[in-house]
Structures are given as C-alpha cells and as structure tokens.
Protein backbone atom coordinates (compact mmCIF):
# COMPACT_ATOMS: atom_id res chain seq x y z
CA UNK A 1 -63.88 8.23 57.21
CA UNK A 2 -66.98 9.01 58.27
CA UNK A 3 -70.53 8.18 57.38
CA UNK A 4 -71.48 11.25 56.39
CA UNK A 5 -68.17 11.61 53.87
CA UNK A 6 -68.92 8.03 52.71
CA UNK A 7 -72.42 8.95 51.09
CA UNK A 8 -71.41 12.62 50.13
CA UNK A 9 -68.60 11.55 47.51
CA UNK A 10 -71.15 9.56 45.50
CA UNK A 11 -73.95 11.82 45.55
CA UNK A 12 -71.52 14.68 44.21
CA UNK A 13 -70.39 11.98 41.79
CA UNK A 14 -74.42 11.30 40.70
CA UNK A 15 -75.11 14.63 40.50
CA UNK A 16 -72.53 16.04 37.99
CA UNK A 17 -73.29 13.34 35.99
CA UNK A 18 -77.18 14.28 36.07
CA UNK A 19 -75.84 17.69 35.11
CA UNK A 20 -73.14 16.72 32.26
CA UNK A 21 -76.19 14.67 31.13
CA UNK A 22 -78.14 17.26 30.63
CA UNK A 23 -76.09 19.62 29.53
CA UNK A 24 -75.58 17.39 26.25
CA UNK A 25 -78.87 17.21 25.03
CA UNK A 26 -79.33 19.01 21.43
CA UNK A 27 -82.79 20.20 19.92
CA UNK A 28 -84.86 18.44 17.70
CA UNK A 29 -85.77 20.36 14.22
CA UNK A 30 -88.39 19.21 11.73
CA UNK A 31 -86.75 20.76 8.30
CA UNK A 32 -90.48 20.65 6.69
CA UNK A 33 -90.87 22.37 3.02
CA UNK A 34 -93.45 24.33 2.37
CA UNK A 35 -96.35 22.24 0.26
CA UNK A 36 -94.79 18.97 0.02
CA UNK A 37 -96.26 16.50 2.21
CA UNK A 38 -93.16 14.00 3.65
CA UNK A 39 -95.93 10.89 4.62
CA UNK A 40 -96.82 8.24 3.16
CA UNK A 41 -99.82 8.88 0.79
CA UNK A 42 -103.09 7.52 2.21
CA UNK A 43 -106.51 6.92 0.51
CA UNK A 44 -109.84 6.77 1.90
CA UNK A 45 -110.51 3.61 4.51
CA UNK A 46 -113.55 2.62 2.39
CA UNK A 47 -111.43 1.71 -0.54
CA UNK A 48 -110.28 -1.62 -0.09
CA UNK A 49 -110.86 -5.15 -0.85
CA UNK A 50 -113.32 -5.44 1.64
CA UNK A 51 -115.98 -2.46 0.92
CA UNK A 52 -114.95 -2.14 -2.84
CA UNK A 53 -115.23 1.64 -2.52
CA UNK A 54 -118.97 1.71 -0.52
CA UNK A 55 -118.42 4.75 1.69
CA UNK A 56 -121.89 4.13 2.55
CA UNK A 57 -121.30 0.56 3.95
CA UNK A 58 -118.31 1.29 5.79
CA UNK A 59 -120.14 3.86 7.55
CA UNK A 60 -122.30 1.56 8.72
CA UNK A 61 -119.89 -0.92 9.72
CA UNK A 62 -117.77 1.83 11.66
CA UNK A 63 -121.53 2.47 13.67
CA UNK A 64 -122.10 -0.99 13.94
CA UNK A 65 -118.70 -1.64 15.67
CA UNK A 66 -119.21 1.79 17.62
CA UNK A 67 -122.46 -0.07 19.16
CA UNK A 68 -120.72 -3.30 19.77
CA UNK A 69 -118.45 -1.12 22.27
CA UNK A 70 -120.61 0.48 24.12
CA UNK A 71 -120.56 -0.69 27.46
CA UNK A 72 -124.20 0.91 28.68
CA UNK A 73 -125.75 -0.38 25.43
CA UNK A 74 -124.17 -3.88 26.16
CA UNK A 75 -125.39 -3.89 30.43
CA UNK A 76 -128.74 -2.96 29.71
C-alpha cells in the first residue's frame, strides 16, 4: 500500500465520524411559563447579618471596595 492510501483510510474514517457527530446533536428548549419565575427567590444584598438591612451602608461599602480596586487611584 501506499503512503498516500495509508493516511486516506483514516481521515475518511475521522471525518464521518465528525459528521455522524454532528448530525446527532438535538436542540435545547427552555419550556418557561408565562409569570412564574423558575429561580431561586433572592432578596436585596443589604439584608443580611452583616448590614442589618442599611441600604445606605452597603452602598458605601460597595464604593469603598470599588476604590480599593482601582488601579490608577492605587499608582498615584
């Protein structure tokens, strides 16, 4: 056989399996009903143990933090 046989037989071999491959792919459907959220119910990130409800102080935190990572702020 020849060199030229020996690498065609498995790159015909790789490439119907590429194509069976993706010939067997299905599509994905979200079945989502009108109105009724499916998550997990969330409350606001200021009410925990830590801010006891203080939107006002978590905003400040979340600018403080904001600051903290700002790399021109931090050079300068």
């Amino acid at each position: 056989m020849s060199v030229r046989r020996l690498l065609a037989i498995p790159l015909a071999v790789c490439l119907v399996a590429l194509g069976v491959a993706g010939c067997g792919e299905k599509p994905q459907v979200v079945n989502y009903k009108q109105g009724k959220y499916q998550g997990k119910p969330d409350s606001p990130s200021w009410e925990n143990e830590r801010f006891k409800g203080d939107q006002t102080a978590w905003e400040k935190q979340l600018r403080q933090r904001n600051l903290a990572q700002n790399e021109y702020l931090r050079t300068n």
